[in-house]
Protein backbone atom coordinates (compact mmCIF):
# COMPACT_ATOMS: atom_id res chain seq x y z
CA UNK A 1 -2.33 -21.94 9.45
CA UNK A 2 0.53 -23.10 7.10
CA UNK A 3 3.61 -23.83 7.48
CA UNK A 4 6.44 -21.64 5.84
CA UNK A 5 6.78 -23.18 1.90
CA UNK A 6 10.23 -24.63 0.71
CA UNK A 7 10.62 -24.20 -2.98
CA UNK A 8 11.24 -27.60 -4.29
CA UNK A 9 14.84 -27.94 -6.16
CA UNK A 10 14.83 -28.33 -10.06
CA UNK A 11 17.18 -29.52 -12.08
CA UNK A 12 15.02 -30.09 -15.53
CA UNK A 13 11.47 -29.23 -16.68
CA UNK A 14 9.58 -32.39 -16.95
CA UNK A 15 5.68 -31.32 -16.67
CA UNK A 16 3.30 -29.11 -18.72
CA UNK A 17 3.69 -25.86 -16.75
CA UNK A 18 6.72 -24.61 -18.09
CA UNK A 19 5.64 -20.77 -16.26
CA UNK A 20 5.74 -22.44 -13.58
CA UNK A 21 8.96 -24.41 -13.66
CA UNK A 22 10.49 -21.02 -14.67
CA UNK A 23 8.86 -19.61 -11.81
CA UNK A 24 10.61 -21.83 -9.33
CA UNK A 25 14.27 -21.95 -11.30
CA UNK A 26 13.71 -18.23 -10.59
CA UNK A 27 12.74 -18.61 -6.83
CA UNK A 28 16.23 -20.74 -6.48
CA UNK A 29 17.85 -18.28 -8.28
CA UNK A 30 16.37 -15.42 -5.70
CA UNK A 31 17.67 -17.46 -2.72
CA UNK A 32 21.03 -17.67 -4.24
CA UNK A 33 21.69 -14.27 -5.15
CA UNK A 34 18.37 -12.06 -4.76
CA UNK A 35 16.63 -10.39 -7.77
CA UNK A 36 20.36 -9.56 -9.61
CA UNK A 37 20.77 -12.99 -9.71
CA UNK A 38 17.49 -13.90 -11.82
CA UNK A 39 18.32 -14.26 -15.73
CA UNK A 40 16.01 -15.58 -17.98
CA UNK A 41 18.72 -17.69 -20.40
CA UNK A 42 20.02 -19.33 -16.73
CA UNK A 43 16.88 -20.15 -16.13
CA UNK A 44 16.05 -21.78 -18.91
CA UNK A 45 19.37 -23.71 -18.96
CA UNK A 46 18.26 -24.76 -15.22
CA UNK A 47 15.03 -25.91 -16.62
CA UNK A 48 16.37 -27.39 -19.61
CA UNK A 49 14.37 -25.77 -22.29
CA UNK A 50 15.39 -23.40 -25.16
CA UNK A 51 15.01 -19.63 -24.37
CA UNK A 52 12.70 -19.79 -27.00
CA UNK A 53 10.26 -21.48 -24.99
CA UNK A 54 10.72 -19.49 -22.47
CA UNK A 55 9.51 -16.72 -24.43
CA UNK A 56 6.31 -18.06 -24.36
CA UNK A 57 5.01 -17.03 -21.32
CA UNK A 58 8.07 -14.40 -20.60
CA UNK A 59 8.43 -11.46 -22.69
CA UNK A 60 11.84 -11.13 -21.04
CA UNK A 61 13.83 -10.28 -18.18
CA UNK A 62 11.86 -7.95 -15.93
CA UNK A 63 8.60 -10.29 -16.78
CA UNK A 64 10.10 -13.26 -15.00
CA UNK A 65 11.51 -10.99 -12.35
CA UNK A 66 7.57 -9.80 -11.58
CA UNK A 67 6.29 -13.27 -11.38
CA UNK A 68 9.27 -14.16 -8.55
CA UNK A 69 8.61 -11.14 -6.91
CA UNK A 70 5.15 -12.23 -6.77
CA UNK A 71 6.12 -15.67 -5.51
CA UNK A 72 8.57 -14.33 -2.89
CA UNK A 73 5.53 -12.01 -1.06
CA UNK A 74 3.66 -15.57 -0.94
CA UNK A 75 6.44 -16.85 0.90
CA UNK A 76 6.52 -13.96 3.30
CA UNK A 77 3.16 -14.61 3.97
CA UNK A 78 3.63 -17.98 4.73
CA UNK A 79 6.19 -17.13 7.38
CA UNK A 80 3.91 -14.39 8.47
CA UNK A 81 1.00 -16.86 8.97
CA UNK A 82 3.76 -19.33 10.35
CA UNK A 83 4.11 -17.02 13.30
CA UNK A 84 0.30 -16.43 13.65
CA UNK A 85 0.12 -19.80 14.33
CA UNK A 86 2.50 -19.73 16.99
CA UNK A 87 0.61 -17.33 19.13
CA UNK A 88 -3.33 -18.81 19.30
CA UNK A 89 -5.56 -16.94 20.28
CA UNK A 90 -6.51 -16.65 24.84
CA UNK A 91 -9.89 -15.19 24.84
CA UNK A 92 -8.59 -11.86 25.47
CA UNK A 93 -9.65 -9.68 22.63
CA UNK A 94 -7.62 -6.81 23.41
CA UNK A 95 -4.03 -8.74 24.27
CA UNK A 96 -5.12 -11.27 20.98
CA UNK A 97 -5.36 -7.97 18.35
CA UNK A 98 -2.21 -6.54 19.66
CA UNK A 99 -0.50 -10.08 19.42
CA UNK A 100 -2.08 -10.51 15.99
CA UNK A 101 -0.22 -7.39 14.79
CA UNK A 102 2.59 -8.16 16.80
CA UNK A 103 2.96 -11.51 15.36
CA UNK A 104 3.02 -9.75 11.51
CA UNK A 105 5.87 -7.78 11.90
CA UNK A 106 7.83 -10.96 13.83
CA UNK A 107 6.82 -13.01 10.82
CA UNK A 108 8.40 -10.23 8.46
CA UNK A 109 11.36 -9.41 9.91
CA UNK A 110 11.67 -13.04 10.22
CA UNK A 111 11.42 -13.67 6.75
CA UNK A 112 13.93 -10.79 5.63
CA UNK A 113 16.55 -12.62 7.92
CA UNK A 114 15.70 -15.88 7.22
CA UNK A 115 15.49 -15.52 3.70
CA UNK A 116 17.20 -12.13 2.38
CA UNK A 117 17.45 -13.40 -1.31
CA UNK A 118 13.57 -13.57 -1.46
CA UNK A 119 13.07 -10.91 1.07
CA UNK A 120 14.83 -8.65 -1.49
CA UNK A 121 13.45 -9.81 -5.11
CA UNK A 122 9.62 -9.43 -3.15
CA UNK A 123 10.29 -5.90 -3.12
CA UNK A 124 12.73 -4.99 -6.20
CA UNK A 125 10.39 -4.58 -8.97
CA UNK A 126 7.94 -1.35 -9.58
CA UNK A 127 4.28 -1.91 -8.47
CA UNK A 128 1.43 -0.21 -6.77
CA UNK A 129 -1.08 -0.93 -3.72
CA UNK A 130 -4.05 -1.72 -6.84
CA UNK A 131 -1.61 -5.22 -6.68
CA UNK A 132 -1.34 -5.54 -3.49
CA UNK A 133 -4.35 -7.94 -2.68
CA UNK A 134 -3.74 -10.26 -6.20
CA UNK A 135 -3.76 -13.90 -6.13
CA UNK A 136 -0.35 -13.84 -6.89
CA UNK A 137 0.97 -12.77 -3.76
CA UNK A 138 -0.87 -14.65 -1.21
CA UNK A 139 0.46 -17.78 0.45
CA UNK A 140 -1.08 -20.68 1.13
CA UNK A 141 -3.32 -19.23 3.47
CA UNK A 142 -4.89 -17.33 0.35
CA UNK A 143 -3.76 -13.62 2.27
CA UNK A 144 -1.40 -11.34 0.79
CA UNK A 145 1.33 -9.42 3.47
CA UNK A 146 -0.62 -6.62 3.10
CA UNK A 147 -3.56 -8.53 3.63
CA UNK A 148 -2.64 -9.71 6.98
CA UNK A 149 -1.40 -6.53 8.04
CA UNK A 150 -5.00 -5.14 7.44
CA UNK A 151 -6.71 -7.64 9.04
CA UNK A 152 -4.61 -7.46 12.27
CA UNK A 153 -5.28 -3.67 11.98
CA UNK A 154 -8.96 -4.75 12.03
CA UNK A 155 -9.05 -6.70 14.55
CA UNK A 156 -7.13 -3.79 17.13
CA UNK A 157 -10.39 -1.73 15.83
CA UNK A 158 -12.97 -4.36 16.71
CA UNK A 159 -11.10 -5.30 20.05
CA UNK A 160 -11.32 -1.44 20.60
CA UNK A 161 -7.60 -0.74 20.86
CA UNK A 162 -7.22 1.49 17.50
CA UNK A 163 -9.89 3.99 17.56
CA UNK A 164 -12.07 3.82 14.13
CA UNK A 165 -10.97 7.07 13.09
CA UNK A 166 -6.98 6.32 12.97
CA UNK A 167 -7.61 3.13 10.63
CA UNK A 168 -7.57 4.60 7.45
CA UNK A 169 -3.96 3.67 6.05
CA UNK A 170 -3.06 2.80 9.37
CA UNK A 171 -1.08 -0.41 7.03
CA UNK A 172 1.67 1.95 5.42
CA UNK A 173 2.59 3.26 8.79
CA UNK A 174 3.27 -0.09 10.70
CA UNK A 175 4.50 -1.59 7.28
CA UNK A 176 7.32 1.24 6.51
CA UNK A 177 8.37 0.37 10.08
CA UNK A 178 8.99 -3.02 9.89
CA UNK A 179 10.22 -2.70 6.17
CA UNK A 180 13.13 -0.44 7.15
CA UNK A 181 14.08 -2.34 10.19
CA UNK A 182 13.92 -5.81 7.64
CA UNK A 183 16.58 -4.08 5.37
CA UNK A 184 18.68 -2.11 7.83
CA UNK A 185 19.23 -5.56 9.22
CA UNK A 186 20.13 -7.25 5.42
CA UNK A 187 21.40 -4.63 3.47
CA UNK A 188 21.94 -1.59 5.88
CA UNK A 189 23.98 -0.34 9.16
CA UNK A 190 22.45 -2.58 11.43
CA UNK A 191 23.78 -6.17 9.55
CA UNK A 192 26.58 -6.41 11.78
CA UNK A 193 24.23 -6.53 15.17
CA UNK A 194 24.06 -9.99 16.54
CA UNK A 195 20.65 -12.14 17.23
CA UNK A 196 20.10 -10.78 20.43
CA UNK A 197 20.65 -7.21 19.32
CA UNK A 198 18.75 -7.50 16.22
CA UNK A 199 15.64 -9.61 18.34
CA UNK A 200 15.84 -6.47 21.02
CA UNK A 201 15.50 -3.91 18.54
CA UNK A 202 12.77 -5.58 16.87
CA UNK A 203 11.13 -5.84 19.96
CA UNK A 204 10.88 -2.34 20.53
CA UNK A 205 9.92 -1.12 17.36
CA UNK A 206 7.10 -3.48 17.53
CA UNK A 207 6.32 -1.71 21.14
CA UNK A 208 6.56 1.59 19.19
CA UNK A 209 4.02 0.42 15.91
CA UNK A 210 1.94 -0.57 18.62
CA UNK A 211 1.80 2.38 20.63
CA UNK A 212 2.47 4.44 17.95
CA UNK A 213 -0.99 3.56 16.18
């Protein structure tokens, strides 16, 4: 398993993969001030190119804004796989596939709080499940968030937890939970609740998902 990614800091474009350098200006630019914050003209100025370069490989605005938002659902995946890692497997195949899923929805709500800027531009453009599984959103692991929601879902089914017949789109019932808990706790009523509040009420959502399923 990986370990959560760190955009690297830019401060001019030096290489061949201008995209990419844009890519990352636009990642800093997320963590600064989420996907409001990403303009294409800053970020060529950060990059130190001429807009026209930019042009390129971005059409405009909303272009660059899809590639971040791609970039940013890598990065929740790393934190997702981050907290995989954290919680090996025992043996157990039952208590492993509900700790599998559990450990998704830490690793989410994790990243939302950890990293709201990217949390937020992940999510902010218009897109569809046939996207869900592209290259572009996986982490270093090579799995999308949806991805690794499935697979946990899988593994509840093999370990004999989730009967067969309940999987199909099982993902957009445990992923709308944690979602809306990640942005009531950025953006909505519940911002103001302290860690422990906040770690309590994830706790107990993931105890509902679970039994819920």
């Amino acid at each position: 398993m990986s370990e959560q990614r760190e955009p690297a800091a830019r401060t001019t474009y030096r290489h061949g993969d201008l995209r990419g350098a844009l890519v990352e200006v636009g990642v800093e630019m997320a963590r600064e001030g989420g996907p409001r914050a990403i303009v294409l003209r800053e970020a060529t100025r950060r990059a130190g190119v001429s807009p026209n370069a930019a042009y390129r490989h971005f059409e405009d605005r909303l272009a660059l804004l899809h590639a971040v938002s791609d970039a940013c659902l890598g990065f929740t995946a790393d934190r997702i796989e981050q907290e995989l890692a954290a919680h090996p497997a025992t043996g157990d195949p039952e208590a492993d596939a509900r700790m599998q899923l559990r450990a998704v929805g830490l690793g989410y709500i994790a990243f939302a709080r950890e990293e709201p800027g990217l949390f937020r531009t992940a999510f902010s453009v218009p897109d569809d499940l046939r996207r869900a599984n592209v290259p572009e959103k996986a982490g270093r692991g090579g799995r999308t968030p949806f991805q690794l929601v499935g697979a946990a879902l899988d593994s509840l089914v093999a370990a004999g937890v989730l009967p067969a017949g309940r999987r199909e789109n099982a993902e957009f019932l445990a992923w709308a939970a944690v979602h809306g808990l990640g942005m009531l706790v950025i953006d909505g009523p519940l911002r103001g609740l302290d860690d422990r509040m906040i770690d309590h009420s994830t706790a107990r959502l993931l105890d509902m998902v679970d039994r819920g399923l």
